[in-house]
C-alpha atoms as a PDB file:
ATOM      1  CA  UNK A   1      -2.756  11.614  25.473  1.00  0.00           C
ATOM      2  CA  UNK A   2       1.273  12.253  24.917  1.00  0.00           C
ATOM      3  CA  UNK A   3       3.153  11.931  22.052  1.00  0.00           C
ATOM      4  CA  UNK A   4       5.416   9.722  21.876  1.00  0.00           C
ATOM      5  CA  UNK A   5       8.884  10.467  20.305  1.00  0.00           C
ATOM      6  CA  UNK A   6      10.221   7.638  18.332  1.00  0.00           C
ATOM      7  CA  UNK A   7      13.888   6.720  17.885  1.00  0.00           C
ATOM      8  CA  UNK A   8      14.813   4.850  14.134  1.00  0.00           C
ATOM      9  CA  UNK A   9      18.160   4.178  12.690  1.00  0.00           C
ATOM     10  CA  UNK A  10      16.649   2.344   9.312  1.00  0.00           C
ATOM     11  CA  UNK A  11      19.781  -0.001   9.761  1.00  0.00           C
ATOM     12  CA  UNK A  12      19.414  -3.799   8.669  1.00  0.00           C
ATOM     13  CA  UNK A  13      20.936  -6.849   7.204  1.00  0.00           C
ATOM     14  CA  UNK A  14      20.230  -9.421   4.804  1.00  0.00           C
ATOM     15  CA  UNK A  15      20.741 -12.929   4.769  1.00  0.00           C
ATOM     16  CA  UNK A  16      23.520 -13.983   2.037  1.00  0.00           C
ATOM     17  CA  UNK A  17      21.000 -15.800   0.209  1.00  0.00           C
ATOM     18  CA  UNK A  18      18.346 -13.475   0.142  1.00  0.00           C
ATOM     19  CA  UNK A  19      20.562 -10.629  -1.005  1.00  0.00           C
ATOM     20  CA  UNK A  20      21.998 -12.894  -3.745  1.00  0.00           C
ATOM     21  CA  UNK A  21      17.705 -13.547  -4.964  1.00  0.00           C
ATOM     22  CA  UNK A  22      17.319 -10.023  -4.319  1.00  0.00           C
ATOM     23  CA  UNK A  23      20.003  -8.249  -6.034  1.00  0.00           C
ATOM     24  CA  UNK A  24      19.511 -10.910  -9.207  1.00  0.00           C
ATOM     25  CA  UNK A  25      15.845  -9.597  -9.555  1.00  0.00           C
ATOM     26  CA  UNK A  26      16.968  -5.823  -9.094  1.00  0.00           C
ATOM     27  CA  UNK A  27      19.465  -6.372 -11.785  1.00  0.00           C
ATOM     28  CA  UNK A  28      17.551  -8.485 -14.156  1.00  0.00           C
ATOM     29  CA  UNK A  29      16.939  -6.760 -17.789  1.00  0.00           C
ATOM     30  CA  UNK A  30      12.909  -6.582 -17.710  1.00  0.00           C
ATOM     31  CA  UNK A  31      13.275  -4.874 -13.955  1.00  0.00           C
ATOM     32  CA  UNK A  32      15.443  -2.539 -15.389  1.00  0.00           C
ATOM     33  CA  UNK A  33      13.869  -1.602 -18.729  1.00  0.00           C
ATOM     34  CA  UNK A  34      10.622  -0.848 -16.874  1.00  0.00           C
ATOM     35  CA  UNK A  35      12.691   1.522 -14.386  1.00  0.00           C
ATOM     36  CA  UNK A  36      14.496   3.089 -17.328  1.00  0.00           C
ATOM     37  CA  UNK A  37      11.236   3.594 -19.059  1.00  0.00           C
ATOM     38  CA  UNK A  38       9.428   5.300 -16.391  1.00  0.00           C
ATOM     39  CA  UNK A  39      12.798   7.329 -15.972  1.00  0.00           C
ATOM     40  CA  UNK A  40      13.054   8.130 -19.695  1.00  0.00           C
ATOM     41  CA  UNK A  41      16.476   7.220 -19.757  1.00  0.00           C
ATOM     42  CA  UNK A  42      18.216   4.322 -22.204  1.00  0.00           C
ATOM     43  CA  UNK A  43      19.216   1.997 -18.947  1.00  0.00           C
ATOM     44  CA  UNK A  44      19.642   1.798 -15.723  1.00  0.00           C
ATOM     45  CA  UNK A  45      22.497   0.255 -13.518  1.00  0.00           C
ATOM     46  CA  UNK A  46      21.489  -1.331 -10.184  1.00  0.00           C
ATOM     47  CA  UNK A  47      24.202   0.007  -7.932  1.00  0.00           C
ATOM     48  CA  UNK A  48      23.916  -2.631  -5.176  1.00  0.00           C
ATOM     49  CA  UNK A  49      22.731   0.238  -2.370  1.00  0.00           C
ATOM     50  CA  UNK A  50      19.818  -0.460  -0.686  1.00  0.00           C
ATOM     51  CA  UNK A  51      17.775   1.551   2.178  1.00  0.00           C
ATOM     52  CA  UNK A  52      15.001   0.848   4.534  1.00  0.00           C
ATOM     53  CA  UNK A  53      12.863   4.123   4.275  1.00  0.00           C
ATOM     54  CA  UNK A  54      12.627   6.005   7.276  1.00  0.00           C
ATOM     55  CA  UNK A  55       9.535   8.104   8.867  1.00  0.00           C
ATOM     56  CA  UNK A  56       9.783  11.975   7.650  1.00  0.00           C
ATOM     57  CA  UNK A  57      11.267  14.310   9.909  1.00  0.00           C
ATOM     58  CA  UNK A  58      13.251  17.321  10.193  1.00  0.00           C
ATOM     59  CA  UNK A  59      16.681  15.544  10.250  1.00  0.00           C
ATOM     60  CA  UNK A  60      14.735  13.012   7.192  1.00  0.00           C
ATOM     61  CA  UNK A  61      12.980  15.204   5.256  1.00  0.00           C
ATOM     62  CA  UNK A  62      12.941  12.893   2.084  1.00  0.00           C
ATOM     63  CA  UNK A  63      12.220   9.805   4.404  1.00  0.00           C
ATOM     64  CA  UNK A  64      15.776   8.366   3.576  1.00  0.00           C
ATOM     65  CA  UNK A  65      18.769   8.150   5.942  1.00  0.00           C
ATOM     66  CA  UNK A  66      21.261  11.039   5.723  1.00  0.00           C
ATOM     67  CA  UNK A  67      23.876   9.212   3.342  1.00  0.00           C
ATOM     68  CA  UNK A  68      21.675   8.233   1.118  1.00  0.00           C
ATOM     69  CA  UNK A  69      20.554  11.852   0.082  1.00  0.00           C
ATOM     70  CA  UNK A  70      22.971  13.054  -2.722  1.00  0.00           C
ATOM     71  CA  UNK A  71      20.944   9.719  -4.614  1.00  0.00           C
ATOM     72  CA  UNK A  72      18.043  12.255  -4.384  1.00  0.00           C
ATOM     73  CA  UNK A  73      19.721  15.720  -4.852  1.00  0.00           C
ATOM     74  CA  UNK A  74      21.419  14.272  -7.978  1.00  0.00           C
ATOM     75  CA  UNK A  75      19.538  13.672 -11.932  1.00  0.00           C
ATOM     76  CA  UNK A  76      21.527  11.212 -12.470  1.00  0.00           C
ATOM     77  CA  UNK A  77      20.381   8.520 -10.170  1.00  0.00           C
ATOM     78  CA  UNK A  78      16.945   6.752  -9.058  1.00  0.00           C
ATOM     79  CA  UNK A  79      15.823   6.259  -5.445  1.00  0.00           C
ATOM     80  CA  UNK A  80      13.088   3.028  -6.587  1.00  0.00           C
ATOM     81  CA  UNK A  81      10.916   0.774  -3.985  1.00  0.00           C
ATOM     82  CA  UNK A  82      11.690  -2.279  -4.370  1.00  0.00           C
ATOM     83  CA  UNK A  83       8.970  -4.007  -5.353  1.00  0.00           C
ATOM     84  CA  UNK A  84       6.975  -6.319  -2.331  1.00  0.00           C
ATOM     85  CA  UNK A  85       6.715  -9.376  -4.851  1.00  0.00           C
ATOM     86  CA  UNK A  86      10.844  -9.553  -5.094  1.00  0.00           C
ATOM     87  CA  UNK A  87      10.684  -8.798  -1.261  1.00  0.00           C
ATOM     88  CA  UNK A  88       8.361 -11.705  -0.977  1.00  0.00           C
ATOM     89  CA  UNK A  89      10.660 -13.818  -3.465  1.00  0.00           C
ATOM     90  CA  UNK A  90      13.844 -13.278  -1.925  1.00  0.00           C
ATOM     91  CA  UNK A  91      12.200 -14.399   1.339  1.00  0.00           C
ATOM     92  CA  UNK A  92      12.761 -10.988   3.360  1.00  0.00           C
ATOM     93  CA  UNK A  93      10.884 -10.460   6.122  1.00  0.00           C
ATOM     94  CA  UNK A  94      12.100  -7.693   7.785  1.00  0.00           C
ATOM     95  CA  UNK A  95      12.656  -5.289   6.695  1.00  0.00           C
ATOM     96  CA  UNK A  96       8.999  -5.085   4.849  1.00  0.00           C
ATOM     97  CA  UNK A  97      10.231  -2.165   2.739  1.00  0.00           C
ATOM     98  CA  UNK A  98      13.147  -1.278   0.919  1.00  0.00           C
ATOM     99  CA  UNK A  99      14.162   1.270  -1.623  1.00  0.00           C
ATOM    100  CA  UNK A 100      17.457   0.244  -4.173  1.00  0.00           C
ATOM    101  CA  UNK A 101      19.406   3.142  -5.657  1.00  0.00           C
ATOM    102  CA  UNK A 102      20.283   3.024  -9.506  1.00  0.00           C
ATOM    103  CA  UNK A 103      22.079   5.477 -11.873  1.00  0.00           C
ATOM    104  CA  UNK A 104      20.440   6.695 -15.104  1.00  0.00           C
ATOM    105  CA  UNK A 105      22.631   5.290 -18.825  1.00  0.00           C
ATOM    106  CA  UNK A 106      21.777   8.309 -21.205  1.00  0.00           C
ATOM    107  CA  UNK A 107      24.324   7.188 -24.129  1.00  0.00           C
ATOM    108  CA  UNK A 108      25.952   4.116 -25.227  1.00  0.00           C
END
């Protein structure tokens, strides 16, 4: 048996209306006061960035393209999976998984 060496670039697109259902659920006020309580943090701002997580590997070791990174590195942000109900509500069917990037609100 070989193994196989897979090539993935994580790259998609969204249809305009899906990303418009999409975003509105990633932005809406309950979403975010459940992310900002998990994150201990007063809110949270939905930046609009979205990934498709990639397999782990030595040039993806936190399963995230490249650019997406300094999201990770940094305490002031939040790498969060989307959830699959608002994937299912927007109507997105590929990709099956996504991960949206928000920054942390720590004072008024």
């Amino acid at each position: 048996m070989q193994i196989r060496i897979m090539e993935f670039d994580g790259s998609f697109e969204l249809e305009s209306a899906a990303k418009e259902t999409l975003f509105a659920l990633l932005h809406g006020s309950t979403f975010r006061q459940q992310v900002s309580t998990g994150a201990q943090c007063k809110d949270v701002t939905f930046l609009e960035l979205l990934f498709q997580p990639v397999p782990y590997s030595t040039n993806t070791p936190h399963g995230m393209p490249r650019a997406f990174e300094p999201y990770h590195n940094s305490e002031d942000y939040l790498v969060v999976n989307v959830p699959a109900n608002f994937i299912f509500q927007a109507r997105i069917s590929r990709p099956s998984r996504l991960c949206a990037i928000y920054r942390k609100v720590l004072r008024d």
